[in-house]
N, C-alpha and C. Protein backbone atom coordinates (compact mmCIF):
# COMPACT_ATOMS: atom_id res chain seq x y z
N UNK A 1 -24.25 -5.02 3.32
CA UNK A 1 -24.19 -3.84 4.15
C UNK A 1 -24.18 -2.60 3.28
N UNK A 2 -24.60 -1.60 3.84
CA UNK A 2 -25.09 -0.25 3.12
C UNK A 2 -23.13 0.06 3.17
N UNK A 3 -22.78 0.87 1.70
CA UNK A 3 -21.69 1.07 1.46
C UNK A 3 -21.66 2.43 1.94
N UNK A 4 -22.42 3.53 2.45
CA UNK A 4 -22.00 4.26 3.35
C UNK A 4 -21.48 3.83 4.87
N UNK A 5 -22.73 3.16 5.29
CA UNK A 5 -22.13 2.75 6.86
C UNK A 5 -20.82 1.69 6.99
N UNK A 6 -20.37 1.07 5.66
CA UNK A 6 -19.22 0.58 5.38
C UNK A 6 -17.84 1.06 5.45
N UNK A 7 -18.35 2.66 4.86
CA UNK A 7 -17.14 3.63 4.82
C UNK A 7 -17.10 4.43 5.88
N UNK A 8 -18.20 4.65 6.74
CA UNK A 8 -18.15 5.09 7.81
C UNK A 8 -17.51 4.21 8.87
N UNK A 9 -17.72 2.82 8.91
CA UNK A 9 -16.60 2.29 10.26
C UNK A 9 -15.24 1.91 9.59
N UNK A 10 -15.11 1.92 8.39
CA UNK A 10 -13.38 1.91 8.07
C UNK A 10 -13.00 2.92 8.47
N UNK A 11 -13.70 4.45 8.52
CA UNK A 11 -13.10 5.58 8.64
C UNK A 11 -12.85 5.34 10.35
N UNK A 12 -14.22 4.95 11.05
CA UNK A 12 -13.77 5.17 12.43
C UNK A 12 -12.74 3.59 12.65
N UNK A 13 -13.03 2.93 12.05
CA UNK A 13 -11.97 1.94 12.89
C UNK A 13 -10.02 2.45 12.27
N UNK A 14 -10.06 2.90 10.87
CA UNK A 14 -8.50 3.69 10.59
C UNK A 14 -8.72 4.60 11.99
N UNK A 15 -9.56 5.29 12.08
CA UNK A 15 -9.11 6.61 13.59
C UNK A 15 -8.79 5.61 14.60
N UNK A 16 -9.46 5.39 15.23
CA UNK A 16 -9.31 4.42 16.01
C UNK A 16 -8.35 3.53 16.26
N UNK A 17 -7.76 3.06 15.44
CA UNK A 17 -6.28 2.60 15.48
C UNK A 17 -5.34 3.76 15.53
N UNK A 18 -5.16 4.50 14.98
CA UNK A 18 -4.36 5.62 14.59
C UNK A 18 -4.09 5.78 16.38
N UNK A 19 -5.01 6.00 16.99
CA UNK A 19 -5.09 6.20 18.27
C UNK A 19 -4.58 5.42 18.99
N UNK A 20 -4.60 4.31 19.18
CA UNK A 20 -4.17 2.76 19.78
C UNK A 20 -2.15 3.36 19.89
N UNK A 21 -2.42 3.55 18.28
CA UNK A 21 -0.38 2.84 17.91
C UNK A 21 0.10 4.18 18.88
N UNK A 22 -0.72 5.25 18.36
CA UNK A 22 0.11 6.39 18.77
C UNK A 22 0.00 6.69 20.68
N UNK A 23 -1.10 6.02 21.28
CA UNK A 23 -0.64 6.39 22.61
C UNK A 23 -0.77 5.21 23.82
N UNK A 24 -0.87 3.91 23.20
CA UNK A 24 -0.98 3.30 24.14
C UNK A 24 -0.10 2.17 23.46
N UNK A 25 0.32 1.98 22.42
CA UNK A 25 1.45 0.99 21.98
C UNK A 25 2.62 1.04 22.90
N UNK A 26 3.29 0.02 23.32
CA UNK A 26 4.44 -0.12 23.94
C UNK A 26 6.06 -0.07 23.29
N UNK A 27 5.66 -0.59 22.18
CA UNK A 27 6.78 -1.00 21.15
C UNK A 27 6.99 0.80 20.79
N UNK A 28 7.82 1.64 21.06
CA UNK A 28 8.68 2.94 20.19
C UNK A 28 8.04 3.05 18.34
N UNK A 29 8.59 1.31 17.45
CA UNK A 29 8.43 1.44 16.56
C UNK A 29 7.12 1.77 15.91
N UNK A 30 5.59 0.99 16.75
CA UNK A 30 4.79 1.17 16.48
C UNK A 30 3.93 3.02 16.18
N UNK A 31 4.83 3.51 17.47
CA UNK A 31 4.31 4.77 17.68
C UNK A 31 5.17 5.70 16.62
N UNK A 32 5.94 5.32 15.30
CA UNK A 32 5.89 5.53 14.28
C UNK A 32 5.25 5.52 12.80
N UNK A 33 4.44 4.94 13.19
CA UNK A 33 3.38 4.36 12.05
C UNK A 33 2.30 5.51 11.59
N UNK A 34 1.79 5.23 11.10
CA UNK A 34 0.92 6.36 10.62
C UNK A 34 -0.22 5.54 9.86
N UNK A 35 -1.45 5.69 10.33
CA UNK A 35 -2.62 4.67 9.34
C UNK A 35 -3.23 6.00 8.64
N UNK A 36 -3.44 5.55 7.27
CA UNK A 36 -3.54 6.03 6.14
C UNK A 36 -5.20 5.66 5.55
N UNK A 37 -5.77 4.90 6.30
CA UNK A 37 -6.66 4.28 5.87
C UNK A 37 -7.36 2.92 6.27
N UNK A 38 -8.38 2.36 5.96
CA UNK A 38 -9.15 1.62 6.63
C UNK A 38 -10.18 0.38 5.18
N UNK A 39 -9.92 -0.50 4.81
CA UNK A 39 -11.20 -0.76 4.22
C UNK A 39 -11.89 -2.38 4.91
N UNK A 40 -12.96 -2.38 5.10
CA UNK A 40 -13.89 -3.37 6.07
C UNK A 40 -14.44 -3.96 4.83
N UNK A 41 -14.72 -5.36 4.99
CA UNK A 41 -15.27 -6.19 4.22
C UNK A 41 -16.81 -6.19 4.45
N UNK A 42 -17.24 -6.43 3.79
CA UNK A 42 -19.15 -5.98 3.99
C UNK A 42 -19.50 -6.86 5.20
N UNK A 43 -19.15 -8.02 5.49
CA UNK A 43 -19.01 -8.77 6.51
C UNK A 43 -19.00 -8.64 7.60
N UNK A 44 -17.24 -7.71 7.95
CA UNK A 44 -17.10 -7.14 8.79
C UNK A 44 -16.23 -8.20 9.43
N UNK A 45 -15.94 -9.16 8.83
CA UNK A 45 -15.04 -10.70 8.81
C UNK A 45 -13.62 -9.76 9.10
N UNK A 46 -13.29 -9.23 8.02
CA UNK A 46 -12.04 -8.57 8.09
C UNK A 46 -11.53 -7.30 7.46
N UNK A 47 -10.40 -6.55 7.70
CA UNK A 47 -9.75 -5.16 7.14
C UNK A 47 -9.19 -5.05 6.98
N UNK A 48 -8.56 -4.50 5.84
CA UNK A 48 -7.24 -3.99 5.36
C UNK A 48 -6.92 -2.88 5.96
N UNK A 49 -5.74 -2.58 6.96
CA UNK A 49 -5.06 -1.05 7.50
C UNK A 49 -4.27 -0.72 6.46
N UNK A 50 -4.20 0.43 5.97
CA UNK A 50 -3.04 0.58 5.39
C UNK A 50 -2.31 2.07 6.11
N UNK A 51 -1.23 1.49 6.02
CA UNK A 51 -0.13 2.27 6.91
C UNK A 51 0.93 3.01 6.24
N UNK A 52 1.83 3.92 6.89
CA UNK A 52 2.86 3.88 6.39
C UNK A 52 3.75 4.55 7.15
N UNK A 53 5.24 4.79 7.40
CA UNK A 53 5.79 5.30 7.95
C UNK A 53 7.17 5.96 8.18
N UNK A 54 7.82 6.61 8.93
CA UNK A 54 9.09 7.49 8.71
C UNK A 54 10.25 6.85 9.11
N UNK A 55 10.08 5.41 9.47
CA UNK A 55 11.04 4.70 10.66
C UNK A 55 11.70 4.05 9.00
N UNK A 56 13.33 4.11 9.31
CA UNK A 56 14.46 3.59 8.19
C UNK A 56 13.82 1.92 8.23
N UNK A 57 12.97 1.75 8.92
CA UNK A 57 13.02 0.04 8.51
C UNK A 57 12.14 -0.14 7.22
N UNK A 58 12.58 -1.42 6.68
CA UNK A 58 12.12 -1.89 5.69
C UNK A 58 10.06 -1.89 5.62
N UNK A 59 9.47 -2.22 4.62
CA UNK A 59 8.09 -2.24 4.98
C UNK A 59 7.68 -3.30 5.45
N UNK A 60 8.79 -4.73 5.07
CA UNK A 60 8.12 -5.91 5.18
C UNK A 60 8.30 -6.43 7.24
N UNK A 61 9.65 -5.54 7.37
CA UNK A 61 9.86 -5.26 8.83
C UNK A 61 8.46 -4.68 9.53
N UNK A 62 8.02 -3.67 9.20
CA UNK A 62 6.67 -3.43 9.88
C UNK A 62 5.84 -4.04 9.80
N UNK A 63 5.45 -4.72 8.44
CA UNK A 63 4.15 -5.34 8.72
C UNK A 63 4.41 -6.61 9.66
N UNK A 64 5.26 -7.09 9.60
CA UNK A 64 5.71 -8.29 10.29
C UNK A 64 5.41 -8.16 12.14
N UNK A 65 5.64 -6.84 12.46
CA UNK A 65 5.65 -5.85 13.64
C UNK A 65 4.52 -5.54 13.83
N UNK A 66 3.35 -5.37 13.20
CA UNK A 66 2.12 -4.94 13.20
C UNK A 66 1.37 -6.24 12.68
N UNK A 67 1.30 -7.01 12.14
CA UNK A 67 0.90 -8.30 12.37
C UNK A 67 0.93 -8.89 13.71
N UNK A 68 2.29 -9.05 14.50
CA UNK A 68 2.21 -9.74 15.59
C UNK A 68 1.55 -8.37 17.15
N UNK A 69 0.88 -7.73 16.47
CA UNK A 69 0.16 -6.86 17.53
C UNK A 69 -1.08 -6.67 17.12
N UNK A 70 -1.37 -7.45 15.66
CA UNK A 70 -2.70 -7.45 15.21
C UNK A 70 -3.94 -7.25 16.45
N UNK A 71 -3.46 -8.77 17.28
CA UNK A 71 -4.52 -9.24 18.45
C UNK A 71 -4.67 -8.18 19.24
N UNK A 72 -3.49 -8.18 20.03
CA UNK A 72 -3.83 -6.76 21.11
C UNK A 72 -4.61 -5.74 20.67
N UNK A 73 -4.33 -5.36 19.21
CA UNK A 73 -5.15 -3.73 18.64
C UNK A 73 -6.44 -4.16 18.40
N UNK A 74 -6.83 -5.40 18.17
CA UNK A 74 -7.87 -5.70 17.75
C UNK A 74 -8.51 -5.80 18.99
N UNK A 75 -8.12 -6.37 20.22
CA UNK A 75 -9.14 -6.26 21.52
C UNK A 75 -9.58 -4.70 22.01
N UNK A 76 -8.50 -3.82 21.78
CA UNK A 76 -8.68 -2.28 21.99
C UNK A 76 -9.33 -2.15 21.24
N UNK A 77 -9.49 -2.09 19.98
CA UNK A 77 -10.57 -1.86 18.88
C UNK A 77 -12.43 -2.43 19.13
N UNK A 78 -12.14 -3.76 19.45
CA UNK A 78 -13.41 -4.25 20.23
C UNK A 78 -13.79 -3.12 21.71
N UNK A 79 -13.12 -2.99 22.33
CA UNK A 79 -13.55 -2.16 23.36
C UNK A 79 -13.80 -0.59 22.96
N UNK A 80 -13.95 -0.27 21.95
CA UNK A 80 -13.68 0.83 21.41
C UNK A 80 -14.82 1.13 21.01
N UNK A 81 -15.41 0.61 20.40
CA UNK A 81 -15.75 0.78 18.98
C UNK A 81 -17.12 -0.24 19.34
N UNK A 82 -18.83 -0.19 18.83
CA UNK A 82 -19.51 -0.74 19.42
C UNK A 82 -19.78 -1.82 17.80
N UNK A 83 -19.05 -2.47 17.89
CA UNK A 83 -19.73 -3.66 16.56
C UNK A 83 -19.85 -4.52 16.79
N UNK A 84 -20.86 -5.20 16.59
CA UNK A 84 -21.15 -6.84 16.78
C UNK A 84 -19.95 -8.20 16.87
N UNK A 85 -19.42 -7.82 15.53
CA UNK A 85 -18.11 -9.14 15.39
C UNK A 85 -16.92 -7.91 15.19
N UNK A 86 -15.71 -7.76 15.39
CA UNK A 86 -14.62 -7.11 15.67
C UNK A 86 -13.76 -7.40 14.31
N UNK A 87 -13.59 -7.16 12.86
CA UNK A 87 -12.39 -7.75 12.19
C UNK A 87 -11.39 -7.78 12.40
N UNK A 88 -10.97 -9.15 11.64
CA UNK A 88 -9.45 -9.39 11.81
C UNK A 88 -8.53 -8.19 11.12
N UNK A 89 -7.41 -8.22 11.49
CA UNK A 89 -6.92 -6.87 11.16
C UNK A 89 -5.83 -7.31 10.36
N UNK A 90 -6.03 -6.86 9.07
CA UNK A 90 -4.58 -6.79 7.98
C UNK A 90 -3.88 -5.70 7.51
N UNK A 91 -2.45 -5.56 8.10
CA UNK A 91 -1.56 -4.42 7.73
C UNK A 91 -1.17 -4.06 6.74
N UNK A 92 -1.13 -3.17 5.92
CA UNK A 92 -0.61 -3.18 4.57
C UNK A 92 0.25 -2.17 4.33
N UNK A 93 1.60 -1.77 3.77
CA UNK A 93 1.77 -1.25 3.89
C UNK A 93 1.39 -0.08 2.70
N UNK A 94 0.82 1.54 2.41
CA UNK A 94 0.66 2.36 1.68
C UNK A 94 1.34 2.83 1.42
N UNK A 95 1.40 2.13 -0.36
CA UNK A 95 2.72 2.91 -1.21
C UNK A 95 2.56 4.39 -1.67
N UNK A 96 1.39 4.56 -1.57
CA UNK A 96 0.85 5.84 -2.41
C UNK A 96 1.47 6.90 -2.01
N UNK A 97 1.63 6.84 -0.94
CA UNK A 97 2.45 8.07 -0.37
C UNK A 97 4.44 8.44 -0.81
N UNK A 98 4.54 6.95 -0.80
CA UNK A 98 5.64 6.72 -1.17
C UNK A 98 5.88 6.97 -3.00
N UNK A 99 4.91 6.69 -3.45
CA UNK A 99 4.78 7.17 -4.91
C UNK A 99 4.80 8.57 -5.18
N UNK A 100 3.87 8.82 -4.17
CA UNK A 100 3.58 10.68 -4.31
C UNK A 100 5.01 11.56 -3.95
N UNK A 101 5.71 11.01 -3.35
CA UNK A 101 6.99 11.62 -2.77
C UNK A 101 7.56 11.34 -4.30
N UNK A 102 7.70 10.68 -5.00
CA UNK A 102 8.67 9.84 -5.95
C UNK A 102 8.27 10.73 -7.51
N UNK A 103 6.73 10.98 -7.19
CA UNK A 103 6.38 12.42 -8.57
C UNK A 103 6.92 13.76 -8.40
N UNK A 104 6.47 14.10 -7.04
CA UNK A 104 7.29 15.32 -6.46
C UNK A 104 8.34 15.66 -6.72
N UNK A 105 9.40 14.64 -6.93
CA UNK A 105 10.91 14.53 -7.01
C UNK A 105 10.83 14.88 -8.68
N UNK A 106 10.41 14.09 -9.35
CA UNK A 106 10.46 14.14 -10.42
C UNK A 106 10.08 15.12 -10.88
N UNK A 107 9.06 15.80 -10.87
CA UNK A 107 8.44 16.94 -10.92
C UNK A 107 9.13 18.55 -10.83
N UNK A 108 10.06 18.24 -9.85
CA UNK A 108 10.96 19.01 -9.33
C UNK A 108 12.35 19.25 -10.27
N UNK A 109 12.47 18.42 -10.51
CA UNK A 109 13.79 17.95 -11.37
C UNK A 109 14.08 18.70 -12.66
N UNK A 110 12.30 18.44 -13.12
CA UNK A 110 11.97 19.02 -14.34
C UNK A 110 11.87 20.76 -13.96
N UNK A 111 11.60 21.12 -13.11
CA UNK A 111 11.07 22.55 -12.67
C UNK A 111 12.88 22.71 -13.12
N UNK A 112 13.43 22.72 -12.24
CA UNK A 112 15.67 22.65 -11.84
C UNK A 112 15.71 22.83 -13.38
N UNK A 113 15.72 21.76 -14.13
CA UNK A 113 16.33 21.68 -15.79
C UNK A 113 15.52 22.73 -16.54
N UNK A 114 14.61 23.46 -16.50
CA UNK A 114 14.11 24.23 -17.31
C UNK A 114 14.73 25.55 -16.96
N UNK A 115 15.27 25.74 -15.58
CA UNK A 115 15.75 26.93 -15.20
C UNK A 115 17.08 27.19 -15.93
């Protein structure tokens, strides 16, 4: 598959979910989440979501939570979205953000001690 139109339905299938958790999820926790991203296998077999979010629970708590709603998001996603085969959906959670908070800090620290 052409690696533009590759990056073009990770982008729309990350929107596309983003959409799902935030207004038609049932679960509170879900409609905490935040998708960060999308990558589709050339296939189209399957995707990595990567997520992340503000809720005190652990990460392995969410994915566990977003795994067992994989199916449901994935039939909304099929109705959504016009692709031949629908991928399976894998949650991940995105540390990067969590890293980026963690330079900031540091970053900061150093700004404080020079003063």
């Amino acid at each position: 598959m052409n690696s533009i139109k590759q990056k073009q339905i990770s982008n729309e299938l990350a929107r596309v979910i983003a959409e799902i958790l935030g207004s038609e999820a049932r679960d509170e926790l879900l409609k905490t989440i935040t998708i960060t991203g999308a990558d589709v296998a050339s296939d189209l077999s399957s995707a990595k979501v990567y997520f992340t979010s503000l809720s005190p629970l652990d990460p392995t708590s969410l994915e566990k939570e977003l795994k067992e709603s994989a199916p449901y998001v994935r039939t909304l996603v099929a109705e959504r979205m016009d692709l031949r085969h629908t991928p399976e959906l894998r949650f991940i959670f995105d540390k990067s953000v969590e890293y980026g908070n963690k330079i900031d800090k540091i970053i900061e620290s150093i700004h404080q001690n020079d003063n």
